[in-house]
C-alpha atoms as a PDB file:
ATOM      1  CA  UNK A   1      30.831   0.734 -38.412  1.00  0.00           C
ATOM      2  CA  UNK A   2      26.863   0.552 -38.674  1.00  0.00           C
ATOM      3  CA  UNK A   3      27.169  -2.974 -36.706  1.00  0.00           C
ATOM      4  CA  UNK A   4      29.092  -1.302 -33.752  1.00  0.00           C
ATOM      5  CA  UNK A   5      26.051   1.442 -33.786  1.00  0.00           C
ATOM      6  CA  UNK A   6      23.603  -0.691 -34.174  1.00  0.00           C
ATOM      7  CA  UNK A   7      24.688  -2.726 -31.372  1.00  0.00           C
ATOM      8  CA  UNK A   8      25.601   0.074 -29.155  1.00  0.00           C
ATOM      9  CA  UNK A   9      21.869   1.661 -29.880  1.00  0.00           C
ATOM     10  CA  UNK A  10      20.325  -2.022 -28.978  1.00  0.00           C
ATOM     11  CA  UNK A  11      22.412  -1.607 -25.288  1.00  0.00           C
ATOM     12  CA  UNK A  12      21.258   1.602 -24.902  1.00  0.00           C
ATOM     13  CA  UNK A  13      17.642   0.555 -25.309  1.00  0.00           C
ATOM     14  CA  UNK A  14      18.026  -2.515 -23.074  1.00  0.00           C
ATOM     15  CA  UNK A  15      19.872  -0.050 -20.466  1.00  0.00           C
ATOM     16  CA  UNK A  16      17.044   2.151 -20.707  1.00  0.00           C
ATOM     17  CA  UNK A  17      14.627  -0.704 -21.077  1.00  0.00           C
ATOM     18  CA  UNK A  18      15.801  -2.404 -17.287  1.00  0.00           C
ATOM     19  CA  UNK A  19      15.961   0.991 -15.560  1.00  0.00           C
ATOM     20  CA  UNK A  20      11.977   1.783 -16.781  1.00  0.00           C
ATOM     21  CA  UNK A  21      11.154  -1.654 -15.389  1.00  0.00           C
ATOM     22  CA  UNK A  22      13.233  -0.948 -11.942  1.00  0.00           C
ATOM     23  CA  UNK A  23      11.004   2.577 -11.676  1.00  0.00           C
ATOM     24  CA  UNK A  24       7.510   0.639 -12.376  1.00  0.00           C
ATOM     25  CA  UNK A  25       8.633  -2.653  -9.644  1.00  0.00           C
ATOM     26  CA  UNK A  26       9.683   0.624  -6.818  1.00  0.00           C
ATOM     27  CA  UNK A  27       6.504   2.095  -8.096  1.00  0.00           C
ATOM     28  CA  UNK A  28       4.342  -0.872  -7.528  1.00  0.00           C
ATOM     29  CA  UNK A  29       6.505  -1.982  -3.944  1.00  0.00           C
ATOM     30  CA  UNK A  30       4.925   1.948  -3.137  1.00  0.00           C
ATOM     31  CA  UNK A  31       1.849   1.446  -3.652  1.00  0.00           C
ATOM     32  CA  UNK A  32       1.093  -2.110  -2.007  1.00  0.00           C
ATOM     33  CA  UNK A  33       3.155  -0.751   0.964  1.00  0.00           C
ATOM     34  CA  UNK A  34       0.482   2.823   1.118  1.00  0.00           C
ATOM     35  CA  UNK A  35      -2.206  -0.032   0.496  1.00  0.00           C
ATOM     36  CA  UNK A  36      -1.289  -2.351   3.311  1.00  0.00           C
ATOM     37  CA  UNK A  37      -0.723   1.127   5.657  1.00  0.00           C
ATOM     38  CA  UNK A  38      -4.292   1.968   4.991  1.00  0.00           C
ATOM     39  CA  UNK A  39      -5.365  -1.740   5.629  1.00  0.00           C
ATOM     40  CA  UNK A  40      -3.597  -1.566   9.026  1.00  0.00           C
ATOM     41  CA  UNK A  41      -4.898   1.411   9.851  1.00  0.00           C
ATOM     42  CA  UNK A  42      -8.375   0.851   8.712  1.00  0.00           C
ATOM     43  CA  UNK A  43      -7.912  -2.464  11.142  1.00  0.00           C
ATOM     44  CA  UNK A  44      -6.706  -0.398  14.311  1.00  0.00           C
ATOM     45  CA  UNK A  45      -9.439   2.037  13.992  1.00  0.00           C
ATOM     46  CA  UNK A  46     -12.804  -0.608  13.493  1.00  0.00           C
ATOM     47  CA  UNK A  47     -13.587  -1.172  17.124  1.00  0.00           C
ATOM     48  CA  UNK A  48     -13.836   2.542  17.540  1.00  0.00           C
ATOM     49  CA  UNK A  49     -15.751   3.492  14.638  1.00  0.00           C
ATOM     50  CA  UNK A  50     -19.139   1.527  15.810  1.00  0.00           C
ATOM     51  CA  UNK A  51     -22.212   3.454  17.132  1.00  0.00           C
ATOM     52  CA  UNK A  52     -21.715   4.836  20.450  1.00  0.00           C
ATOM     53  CA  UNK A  53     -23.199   2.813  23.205  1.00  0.00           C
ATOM     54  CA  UNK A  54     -27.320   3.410  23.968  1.00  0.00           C
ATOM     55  CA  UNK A  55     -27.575   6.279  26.745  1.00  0.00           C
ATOM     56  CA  UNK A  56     -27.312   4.859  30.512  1.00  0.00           C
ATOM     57  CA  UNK A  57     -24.994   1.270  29.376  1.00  0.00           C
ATOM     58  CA  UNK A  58     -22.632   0.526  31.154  1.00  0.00           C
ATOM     59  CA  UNK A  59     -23.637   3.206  33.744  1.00  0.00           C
ATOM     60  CA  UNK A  60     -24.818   1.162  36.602  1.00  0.00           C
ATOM     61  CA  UNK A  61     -24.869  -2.861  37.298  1.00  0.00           C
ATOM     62  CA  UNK A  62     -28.741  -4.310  38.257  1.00  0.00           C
ATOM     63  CA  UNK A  63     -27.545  -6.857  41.456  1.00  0.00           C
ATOM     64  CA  UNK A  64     -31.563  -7.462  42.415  1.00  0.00           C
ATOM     65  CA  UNK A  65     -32.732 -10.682  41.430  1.00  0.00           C
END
């Protein structure tokens, strides 16, 4: 009788061993997919978070030579 308890406490702690490791892996999948998110749109928003242009660029094209 103690083997059959002993065993069935040593699948009970692997069961609840496996579904701690499937939380952590979701867990981690979570976070690189926020962290890639953030990296994309970190990426889309660069060009438009330089210094705005000098006054008068862009304004007017000099043709004399």
């Amino acid at each position: 009788m103690d083997s059959i308890a002993a065993a069935a406490v040593q699948m009970l702690g692997s069961s609840q061993n496996q579904q701690i490791g499937l939380a952590v892996a979701v867990q981690q999948l979570s976070a690189d997919k926020a962290v890639a998110g953030l990296v994309a749109d970190s990426a889309a928003q660069a060009p438009s978070a330089g210094p705005p242009a000098p006054p008068g660029q862009g304004l007017s094209v000099d043709l004399r030579v």
